[in-house]
N, C-alpha and C. Protein backbone atom coordinates (compact mmCIF):
# COMPACT_ATOMS: atom_id res chain seq x y z
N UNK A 1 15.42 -24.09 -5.96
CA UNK A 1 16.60 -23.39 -5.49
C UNK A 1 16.17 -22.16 -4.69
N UNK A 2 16.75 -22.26 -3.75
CA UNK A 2 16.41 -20.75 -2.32
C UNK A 2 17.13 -19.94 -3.35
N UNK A 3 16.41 -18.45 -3.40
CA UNK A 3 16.89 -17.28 -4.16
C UNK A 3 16.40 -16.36 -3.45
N UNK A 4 17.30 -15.18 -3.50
CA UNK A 4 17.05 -13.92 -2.28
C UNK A 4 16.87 -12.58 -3.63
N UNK A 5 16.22 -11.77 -3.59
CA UNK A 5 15.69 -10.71 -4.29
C UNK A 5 16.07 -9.24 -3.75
N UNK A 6 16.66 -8.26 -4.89
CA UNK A 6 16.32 -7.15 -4.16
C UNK A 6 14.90 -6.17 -4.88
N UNK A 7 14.21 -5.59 -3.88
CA UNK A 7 13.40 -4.68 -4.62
C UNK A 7 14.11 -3.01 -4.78
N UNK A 8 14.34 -2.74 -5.62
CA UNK A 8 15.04 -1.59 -5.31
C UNK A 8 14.28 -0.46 -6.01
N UNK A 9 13.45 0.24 -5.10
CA UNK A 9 12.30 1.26 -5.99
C UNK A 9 13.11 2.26 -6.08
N UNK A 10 14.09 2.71 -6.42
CA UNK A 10 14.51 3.96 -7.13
C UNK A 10 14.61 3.35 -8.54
N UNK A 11 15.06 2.33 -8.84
CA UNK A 11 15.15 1.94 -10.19
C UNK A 11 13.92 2.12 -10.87
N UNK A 12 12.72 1.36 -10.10
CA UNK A 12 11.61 1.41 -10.84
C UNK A 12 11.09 3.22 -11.16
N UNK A 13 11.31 4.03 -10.34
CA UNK A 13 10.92 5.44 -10.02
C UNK A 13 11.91 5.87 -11.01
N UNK A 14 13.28 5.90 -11.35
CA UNK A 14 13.69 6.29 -12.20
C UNK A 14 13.55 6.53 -13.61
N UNK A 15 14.01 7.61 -14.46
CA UNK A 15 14.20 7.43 -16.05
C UNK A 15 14.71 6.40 -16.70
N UNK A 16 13.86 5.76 -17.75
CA UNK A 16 14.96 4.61 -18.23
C UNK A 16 15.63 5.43 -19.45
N UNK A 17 16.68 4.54 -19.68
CA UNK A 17 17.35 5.10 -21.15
C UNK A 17 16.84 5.88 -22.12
N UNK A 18 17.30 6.69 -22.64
CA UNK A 18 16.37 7.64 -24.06
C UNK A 18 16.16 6.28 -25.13
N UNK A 19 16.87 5.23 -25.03
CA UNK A 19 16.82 4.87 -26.00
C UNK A 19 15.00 3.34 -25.80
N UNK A 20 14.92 3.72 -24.90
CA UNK A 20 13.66 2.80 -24.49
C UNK A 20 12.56 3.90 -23.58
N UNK A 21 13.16 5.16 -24.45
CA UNK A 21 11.33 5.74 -23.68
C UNK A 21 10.05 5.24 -24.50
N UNK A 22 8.74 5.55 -23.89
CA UNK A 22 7.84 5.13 -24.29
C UNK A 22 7.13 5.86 -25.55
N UNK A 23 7.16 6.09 -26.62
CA UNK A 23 7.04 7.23 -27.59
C UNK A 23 4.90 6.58 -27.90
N UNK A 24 4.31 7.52 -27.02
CA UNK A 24 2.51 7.15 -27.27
C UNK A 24 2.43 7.84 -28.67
N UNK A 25 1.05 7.25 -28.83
CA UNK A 25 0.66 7.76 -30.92
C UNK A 25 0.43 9.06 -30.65
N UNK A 26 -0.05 9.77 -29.70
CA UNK A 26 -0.15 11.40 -29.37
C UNK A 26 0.70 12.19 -29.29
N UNK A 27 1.90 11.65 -29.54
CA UNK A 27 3.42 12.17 -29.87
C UNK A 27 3.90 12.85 -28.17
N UNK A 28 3.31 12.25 -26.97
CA UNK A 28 3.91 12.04 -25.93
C UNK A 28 5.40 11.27 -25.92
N UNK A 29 6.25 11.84 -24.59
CA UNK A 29 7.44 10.86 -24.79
C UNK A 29 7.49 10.39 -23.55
N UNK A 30 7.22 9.00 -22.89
CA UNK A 30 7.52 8.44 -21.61
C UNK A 30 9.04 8.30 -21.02
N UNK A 31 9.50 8.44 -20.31
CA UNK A 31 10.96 8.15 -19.48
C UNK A 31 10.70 7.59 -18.36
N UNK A 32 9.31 7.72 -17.21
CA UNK A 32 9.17 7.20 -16.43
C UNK A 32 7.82 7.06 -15.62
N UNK A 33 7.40 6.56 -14.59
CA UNK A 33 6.12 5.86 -14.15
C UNK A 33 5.55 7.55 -14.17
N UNK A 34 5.94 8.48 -13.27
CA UNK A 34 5.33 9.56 -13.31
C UNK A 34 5.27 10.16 -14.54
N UNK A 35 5.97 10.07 -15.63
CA UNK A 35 5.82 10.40 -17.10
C UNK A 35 3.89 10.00 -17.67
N UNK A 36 4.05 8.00 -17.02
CA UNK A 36 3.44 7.71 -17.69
C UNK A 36 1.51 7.83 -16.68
N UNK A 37 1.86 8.43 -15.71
CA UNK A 37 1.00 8.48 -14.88
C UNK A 37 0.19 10.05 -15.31
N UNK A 38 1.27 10.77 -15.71
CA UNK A 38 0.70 12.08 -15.92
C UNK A 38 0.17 11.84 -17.50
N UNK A 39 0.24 10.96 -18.54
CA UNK A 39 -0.16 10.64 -19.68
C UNK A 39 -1.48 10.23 -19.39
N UNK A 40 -1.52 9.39 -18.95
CA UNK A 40 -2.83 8.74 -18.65
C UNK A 40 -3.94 9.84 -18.09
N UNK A 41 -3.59 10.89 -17.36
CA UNK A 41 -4.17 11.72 -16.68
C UNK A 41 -5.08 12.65 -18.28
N UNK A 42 -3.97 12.56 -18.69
CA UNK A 42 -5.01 13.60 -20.19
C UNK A 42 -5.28 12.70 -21.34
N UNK A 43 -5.11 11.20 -21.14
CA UNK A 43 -5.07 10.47 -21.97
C UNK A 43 -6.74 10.33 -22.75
N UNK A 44 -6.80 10.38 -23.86
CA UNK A 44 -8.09 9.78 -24.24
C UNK A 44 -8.69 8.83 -24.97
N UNK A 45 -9.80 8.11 -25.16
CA UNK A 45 -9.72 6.73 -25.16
C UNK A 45 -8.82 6.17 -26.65
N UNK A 46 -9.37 7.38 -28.11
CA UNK A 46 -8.52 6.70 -28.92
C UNK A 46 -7.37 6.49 -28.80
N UNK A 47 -6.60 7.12 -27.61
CA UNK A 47 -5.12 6.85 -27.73
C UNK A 47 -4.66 5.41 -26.75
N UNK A 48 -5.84 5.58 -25.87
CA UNK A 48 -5.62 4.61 -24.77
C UNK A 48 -5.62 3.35 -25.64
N UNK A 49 -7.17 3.15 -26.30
CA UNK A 49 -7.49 1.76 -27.16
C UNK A 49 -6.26 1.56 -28.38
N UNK A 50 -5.73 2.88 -28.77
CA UNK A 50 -4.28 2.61 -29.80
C UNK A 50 -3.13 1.41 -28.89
N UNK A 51 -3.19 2.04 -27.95
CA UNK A 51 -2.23 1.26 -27.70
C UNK A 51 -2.52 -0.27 -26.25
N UNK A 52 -3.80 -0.09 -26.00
CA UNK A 52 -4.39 -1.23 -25.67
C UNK A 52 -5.36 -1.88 -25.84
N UNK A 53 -5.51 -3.03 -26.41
CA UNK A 53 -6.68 -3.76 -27.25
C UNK A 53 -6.95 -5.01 -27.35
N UNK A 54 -7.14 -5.91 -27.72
CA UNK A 54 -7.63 -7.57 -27.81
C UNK A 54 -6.44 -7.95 -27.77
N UNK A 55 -4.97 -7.25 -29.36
CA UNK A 55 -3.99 -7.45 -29.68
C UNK A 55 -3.21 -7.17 -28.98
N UNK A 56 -2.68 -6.40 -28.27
CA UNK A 56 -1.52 -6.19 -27.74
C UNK A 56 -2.14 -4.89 -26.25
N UNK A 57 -1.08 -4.93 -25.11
CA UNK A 57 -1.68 -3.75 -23.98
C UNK A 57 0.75 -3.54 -24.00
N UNK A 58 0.42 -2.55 -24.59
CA UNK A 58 1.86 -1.28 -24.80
C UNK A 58 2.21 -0.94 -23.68
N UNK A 59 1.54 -0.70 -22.75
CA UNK A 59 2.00 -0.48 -21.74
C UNK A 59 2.15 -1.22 -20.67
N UNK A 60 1.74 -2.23 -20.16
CA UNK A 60 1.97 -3.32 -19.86
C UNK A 60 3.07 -3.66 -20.12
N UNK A 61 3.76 -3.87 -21.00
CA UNK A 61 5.07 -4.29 -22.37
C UNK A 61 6.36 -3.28 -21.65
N UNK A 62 5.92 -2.23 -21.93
CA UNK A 62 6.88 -1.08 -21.15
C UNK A 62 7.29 -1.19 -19.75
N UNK A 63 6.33 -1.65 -19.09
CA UNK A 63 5.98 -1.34 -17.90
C UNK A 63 7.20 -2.93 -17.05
N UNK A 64 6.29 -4.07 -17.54
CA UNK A 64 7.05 -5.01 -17.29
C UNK A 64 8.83 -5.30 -17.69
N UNK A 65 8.96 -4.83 -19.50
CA UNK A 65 9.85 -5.26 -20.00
C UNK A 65 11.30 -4.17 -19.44
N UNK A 66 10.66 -2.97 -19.51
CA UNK A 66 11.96 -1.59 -19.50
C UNK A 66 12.26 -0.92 -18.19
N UNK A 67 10.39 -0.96 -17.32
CA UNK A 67 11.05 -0.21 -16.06
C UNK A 67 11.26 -2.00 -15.19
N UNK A 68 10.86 -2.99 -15.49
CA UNK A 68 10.90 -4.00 -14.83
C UNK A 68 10.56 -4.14 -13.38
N UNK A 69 9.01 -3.48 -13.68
CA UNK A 69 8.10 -3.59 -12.14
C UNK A 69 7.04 -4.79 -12.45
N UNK A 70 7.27 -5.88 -12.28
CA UNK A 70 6.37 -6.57 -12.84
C UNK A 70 4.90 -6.82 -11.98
N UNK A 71 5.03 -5.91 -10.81
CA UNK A 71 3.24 -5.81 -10.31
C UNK A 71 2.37 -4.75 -10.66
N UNK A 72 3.27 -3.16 -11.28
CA UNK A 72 2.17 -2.34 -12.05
C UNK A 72 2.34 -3.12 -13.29
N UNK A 73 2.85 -4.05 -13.90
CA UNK A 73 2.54 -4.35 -15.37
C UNK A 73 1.38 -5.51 -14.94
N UNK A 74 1.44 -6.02 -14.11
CA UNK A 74 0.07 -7.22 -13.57
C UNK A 74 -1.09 -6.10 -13.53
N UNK A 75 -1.28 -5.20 -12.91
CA UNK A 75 -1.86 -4.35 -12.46
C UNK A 75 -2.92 -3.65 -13.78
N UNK A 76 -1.91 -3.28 -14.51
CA UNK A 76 -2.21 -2.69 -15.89
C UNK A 76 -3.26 -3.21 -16.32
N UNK A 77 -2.63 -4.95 -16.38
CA UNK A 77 -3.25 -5.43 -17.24
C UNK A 77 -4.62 -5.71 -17.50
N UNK A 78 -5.57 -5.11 -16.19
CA UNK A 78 -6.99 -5.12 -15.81
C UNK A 78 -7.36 -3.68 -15.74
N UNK A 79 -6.87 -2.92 -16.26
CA UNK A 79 -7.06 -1.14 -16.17
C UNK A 79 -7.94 -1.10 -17.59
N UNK A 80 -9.21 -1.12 -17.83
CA UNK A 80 -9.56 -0.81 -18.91
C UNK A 80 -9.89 0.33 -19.49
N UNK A 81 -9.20 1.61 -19.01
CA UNK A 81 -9.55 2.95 -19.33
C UNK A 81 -8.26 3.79 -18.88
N UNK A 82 -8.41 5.09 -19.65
CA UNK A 82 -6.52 5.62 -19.04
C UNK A 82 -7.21 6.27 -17.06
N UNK A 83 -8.59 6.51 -16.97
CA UNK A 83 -8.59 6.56 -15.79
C UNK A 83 -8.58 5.70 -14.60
N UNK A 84 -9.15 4.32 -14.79
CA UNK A 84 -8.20 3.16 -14.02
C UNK A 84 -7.13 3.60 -13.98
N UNK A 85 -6.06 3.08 -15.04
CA UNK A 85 -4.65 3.21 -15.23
C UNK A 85 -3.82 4.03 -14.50
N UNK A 86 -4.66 5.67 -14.32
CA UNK A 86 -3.74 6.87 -14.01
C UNK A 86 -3.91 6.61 -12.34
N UNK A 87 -5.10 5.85 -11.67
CA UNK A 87 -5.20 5.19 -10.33
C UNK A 87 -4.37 4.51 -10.18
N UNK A 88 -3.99 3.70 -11.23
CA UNK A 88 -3.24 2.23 -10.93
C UNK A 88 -1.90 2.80 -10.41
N UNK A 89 -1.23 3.24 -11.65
CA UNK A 89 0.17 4.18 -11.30
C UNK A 89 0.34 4.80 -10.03
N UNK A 90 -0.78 6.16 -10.34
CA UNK A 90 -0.62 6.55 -8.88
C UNK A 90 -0.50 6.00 -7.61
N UNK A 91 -1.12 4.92 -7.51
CA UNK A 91 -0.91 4.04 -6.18
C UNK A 91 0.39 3.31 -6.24
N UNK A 92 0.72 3.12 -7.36
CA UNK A 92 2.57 2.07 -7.42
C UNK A 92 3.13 3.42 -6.65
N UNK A 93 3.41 4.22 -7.74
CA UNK A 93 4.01 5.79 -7.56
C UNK A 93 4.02 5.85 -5.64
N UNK A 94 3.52 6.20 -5.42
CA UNK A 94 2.89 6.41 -3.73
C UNK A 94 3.39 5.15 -2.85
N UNK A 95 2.86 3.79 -3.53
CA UNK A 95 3.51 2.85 -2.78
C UNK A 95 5.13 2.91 -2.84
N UNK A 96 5.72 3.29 -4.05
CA UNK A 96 7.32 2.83 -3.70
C UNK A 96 7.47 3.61 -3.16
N UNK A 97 6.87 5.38 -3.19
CA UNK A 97 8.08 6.42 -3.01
C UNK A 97 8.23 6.32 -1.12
N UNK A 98 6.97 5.75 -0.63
CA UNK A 98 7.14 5.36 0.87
C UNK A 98 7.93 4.22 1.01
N UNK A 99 8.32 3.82 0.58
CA UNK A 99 9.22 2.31 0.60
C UNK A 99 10.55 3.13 1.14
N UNK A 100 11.90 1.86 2.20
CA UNK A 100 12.72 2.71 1.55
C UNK A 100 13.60 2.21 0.28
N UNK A 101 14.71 3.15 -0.20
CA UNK A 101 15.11 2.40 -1.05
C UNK A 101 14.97 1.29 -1.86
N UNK A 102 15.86 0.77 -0.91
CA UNK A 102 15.99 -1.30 -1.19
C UNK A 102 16.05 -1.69 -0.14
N UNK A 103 14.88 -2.72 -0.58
CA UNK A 103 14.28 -3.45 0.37
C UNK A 103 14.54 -5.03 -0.01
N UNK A 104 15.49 -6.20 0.87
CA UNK A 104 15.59 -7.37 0.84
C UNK A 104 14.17 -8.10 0.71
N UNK A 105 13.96 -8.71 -0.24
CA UNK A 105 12.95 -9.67 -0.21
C UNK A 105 12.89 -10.77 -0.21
N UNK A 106 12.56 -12.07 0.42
CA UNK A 106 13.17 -13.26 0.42
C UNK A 106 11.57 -14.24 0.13
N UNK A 107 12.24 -15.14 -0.19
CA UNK A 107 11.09 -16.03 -0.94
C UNK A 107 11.21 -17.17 0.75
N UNK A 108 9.83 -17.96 0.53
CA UNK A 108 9.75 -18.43 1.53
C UNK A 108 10.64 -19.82 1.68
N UNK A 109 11.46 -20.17 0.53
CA UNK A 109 12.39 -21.49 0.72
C UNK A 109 13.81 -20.59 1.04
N UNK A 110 13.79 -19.19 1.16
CA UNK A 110 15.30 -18.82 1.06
C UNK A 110 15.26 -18.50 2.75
N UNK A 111 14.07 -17.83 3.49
CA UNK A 111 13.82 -18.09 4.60
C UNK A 111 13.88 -18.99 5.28
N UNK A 112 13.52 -20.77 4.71
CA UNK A 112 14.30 -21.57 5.60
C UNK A 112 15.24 -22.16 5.36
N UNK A 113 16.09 -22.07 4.24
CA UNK A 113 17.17 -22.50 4.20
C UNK A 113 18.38 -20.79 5.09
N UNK A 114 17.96 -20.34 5.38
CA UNK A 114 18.61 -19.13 6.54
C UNK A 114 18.23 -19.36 7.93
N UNK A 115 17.21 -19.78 8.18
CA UNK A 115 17.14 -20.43 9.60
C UNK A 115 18.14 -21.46 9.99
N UNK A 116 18.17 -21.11 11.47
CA UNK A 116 18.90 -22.42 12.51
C UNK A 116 18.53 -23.67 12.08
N UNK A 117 19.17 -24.37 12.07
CA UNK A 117 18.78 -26.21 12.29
C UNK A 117 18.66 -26.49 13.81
N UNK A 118 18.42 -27.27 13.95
CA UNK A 118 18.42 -28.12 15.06
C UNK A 118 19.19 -27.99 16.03
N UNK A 119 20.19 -28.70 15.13
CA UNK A 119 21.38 -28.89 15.31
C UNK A 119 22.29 -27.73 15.86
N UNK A 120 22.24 -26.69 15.22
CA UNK A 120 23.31 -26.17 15.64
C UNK A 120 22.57 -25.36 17.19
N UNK A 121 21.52 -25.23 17.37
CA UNK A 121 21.15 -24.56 18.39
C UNK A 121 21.15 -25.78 19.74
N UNK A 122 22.06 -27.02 19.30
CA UNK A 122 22.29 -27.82 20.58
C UNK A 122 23.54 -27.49 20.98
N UNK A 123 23.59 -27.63 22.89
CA UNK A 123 24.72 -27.24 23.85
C UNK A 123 25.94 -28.63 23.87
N UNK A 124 27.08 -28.31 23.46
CA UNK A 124 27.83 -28.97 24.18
C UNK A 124 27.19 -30.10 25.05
N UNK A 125 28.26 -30.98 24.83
CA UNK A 125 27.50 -32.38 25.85
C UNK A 125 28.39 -32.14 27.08
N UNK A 126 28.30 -32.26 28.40
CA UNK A 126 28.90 -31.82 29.20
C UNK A 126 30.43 -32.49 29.62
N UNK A 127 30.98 -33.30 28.88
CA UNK A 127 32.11 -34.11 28.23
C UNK A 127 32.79 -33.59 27.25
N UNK A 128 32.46 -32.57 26.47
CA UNK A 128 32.75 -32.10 25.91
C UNK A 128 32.88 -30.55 25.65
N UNK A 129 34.50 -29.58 25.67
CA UNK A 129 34.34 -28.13 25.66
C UNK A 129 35.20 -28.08 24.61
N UNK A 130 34.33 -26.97 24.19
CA UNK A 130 35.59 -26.04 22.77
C UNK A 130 36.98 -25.04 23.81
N UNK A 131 38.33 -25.57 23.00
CA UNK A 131 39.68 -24.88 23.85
C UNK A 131 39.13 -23.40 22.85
N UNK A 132 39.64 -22.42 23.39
CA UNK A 132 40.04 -21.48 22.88
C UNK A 132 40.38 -20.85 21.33
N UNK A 133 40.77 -22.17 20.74
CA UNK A 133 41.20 -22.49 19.21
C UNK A 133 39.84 -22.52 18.67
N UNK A 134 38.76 -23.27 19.21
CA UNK A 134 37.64 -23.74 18.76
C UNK A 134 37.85 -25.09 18.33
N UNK A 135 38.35 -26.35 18.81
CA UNK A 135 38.89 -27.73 18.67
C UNK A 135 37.72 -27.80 19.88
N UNK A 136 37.09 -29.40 19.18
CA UNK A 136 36.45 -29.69 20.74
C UNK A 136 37.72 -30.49 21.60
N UNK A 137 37.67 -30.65 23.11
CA UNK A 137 38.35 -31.53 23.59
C UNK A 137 37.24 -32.37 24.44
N UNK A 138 38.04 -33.20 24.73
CA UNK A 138 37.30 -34.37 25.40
C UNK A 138 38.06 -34.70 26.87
N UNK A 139 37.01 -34.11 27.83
CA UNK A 139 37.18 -34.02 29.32
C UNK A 139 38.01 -35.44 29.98
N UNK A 140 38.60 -35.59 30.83
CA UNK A 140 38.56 -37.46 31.10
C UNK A 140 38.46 -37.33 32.33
């Protein structure tokens, strides 16, 4: 099925709900990417490895599930230190805030099911004109 997307980076750049901030074991409180960008910045490893490990990567989880950017949560998921990480962010951070807004994104079957056919980019047969109404008529 052709499906058309919006990216809309204020959402991702925004605070999410109090009720889904990111609460780290260092008794940090996340609300948003720059929240979690400036965490990472003083982050240190026991807190980093608390919350990413064999078992579970927390932020990743956050990242994908609440702000619903699912290429810094891809991204994350190869950050093995909070100084990767605070790179990783920073570059999302930087990439959206140059973006504008919302930006249409289209998948490559929604692109050609939006293209011309053939068809319609053929002329009138010369026997044939549209009246005014838009009815074809037929010349004699």
């Amino acid at each position: 099925m052709a499906t058309s997307a919006m990216t809309n980076t204020k959402t991702y750049l925004a605070d999410v709900p109090q009720e889904f901030a990111f609460w780290v074991c260092d008794g940090q409180i996340l609300k948003n990417l720059r929240d979690l960008r400036d965490a990472f910045a003083v982050m240190n490893d026991y807190t980093f490895t608390y919350h990413v490990n064999e078992a579970k990567n927390d932020f990743h989880n956050w990242v994908k599930d609440i702000v619903r950017d699912d290429t810094l949560a891809t991204q994350l998921l190869r950050a093995g230190s909070p100084l990767v990480a605070v790179r990783v962010v920073t570059d999302r951070i930087s990439f959206l805030s140059a973006k504008p807004a919302s930006v249409p994104v289209r998948t490559p079957a929604a692109a050609q099911a939006k293209a011309p056919s053939s068809k319609s980019l053929k002329k009138p047969s010369s026997t044939q004109a549209k009246s005014p109404g838009g009815r074809k008529q037929t010349r004699g």
